[in-house]
Every structure is written in structure tokens, then in C-alpha cells.
C-alpha atoms as a PDB file:
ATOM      1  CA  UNK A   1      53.568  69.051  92.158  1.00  0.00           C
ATOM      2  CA  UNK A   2      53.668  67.907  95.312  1.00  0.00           C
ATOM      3  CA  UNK A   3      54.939  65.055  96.811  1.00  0.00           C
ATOM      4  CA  UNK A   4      53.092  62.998  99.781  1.00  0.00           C
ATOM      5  CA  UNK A   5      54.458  59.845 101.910  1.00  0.00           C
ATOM      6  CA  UNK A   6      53.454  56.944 101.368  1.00  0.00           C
ATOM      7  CA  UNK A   7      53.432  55.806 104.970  1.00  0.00           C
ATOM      8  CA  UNK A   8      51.700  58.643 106.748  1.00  0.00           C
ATOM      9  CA  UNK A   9      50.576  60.680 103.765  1.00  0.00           C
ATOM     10  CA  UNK A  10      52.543  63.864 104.840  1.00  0.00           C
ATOM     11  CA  UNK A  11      53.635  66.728 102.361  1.00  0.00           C
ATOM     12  CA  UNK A  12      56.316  67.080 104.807  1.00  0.00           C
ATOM     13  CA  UNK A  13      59.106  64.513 102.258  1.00  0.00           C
ATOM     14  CA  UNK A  14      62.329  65.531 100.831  1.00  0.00           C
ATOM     15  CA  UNK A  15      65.387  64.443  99.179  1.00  0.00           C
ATOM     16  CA  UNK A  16      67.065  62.065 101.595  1.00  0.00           C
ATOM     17  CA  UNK A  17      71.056  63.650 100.578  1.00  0.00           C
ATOM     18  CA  UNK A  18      72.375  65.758  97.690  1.00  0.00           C
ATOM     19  CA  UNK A  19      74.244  62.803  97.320  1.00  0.00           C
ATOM     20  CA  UNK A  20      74.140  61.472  93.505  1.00  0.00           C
ATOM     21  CA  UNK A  21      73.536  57.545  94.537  1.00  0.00           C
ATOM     22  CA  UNK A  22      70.746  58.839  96.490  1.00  0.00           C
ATOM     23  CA  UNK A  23      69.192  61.296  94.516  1.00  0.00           C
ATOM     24  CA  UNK A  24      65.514  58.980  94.223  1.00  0.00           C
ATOM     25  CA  UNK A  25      65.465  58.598  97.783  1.00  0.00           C
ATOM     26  CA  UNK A  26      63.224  60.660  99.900  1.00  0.00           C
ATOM     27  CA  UNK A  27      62.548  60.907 103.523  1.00  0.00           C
ATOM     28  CA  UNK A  28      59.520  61.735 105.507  1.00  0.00           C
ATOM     29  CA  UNK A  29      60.720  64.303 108.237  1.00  0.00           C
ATOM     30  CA  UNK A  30      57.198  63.525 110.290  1.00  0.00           C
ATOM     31  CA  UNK A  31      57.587  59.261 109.939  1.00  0.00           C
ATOM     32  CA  UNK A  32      60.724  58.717 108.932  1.00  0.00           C
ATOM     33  CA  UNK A  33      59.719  57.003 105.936  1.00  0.00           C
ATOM     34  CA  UNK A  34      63.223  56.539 103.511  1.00  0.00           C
ATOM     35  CA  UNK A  35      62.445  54.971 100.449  1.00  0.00           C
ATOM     36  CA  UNK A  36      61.561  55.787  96.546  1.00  0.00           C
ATOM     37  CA  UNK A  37      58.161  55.608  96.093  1.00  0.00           C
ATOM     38  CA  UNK A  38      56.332  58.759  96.846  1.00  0.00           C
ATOM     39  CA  UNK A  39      52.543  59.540  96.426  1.00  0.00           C
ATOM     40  CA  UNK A  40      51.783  62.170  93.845  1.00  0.00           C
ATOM     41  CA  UNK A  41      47.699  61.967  94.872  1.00  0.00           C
ATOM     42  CA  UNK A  42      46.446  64.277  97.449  1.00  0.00           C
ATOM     43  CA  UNK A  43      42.780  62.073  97.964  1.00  0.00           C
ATOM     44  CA  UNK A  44      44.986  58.825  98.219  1.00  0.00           C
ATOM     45  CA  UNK A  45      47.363  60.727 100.762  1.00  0.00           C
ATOM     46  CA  UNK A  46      44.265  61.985 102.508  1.00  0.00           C
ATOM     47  CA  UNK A  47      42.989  58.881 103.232  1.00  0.00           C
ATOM     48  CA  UNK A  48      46.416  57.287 104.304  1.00  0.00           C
ATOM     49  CA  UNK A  49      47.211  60.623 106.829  1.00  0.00           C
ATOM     50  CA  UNK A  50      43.478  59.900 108.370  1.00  0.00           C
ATOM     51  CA  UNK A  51      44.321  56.021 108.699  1.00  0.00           C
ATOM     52  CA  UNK A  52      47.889  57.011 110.206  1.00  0.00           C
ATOM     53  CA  UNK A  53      46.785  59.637 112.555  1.00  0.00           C
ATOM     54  CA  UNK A  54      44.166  57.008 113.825  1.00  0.00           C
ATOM     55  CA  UNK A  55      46.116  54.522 114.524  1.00  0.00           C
ATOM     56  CA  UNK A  56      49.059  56.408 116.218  1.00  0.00           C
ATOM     57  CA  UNK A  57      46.358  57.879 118.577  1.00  0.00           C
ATOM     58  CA  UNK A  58      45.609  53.971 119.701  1.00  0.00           C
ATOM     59  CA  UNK A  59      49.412  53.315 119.737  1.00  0.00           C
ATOM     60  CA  UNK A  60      51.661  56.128 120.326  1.00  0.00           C
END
């Protein structure tokens, strides 16, 4: 399965640390998102990426 951020929609989100009090934290290597709550929808990340990428061409 993958896993998408909820922030930018990127596939690019992993484990924030091997560390067992942070084990349901992930972190989005392209945002910088650090939270639990991942997306598990590709269409929903879709949408979110095309929103993000839109807007951080009008504010980079």
C-alpha cells in the first residue's frame, strides 16, 4: 500500500525515527509534513499534489 502526504500529496513519506514513541509519526521528505495522518488514496492525493504544486508556483 502506499502511503501519500496529506499536505502535498507526495509518495515521498516515511517513518519519522525508529524510535518506539514515534513509531506513528511520518514525515514528508518533499514538505516536511511530520504528523500521523497519512493518505492511503491515490485520486485524493492527486488532487491535493495538483492544488500544492499550484500554489507553490504563485508562492515559492
Amino acid at each position: 500500500m502506499t502511503l501519500y502526504c496529506p499536505r502535498c500529496g507526495s509518495s515521498n513519506i516515511r517513518w519519522a525515527s525508529g524510535l518506539p514513541q514515534l513509531w506513528s509519526i511520518y514525515e514528508c521528505s518533499e514538505c516536511g509534513y511530520r504528523g500521523a495522518l497519512v493518505l492511503a488514496d491515490g485520486e485524493v492525493a492527486r488532487k491535493i499534489r495538483e492544488e500544492w504544486l499550484k500554489v507553490r508556483r504563485t508562492n515559492p
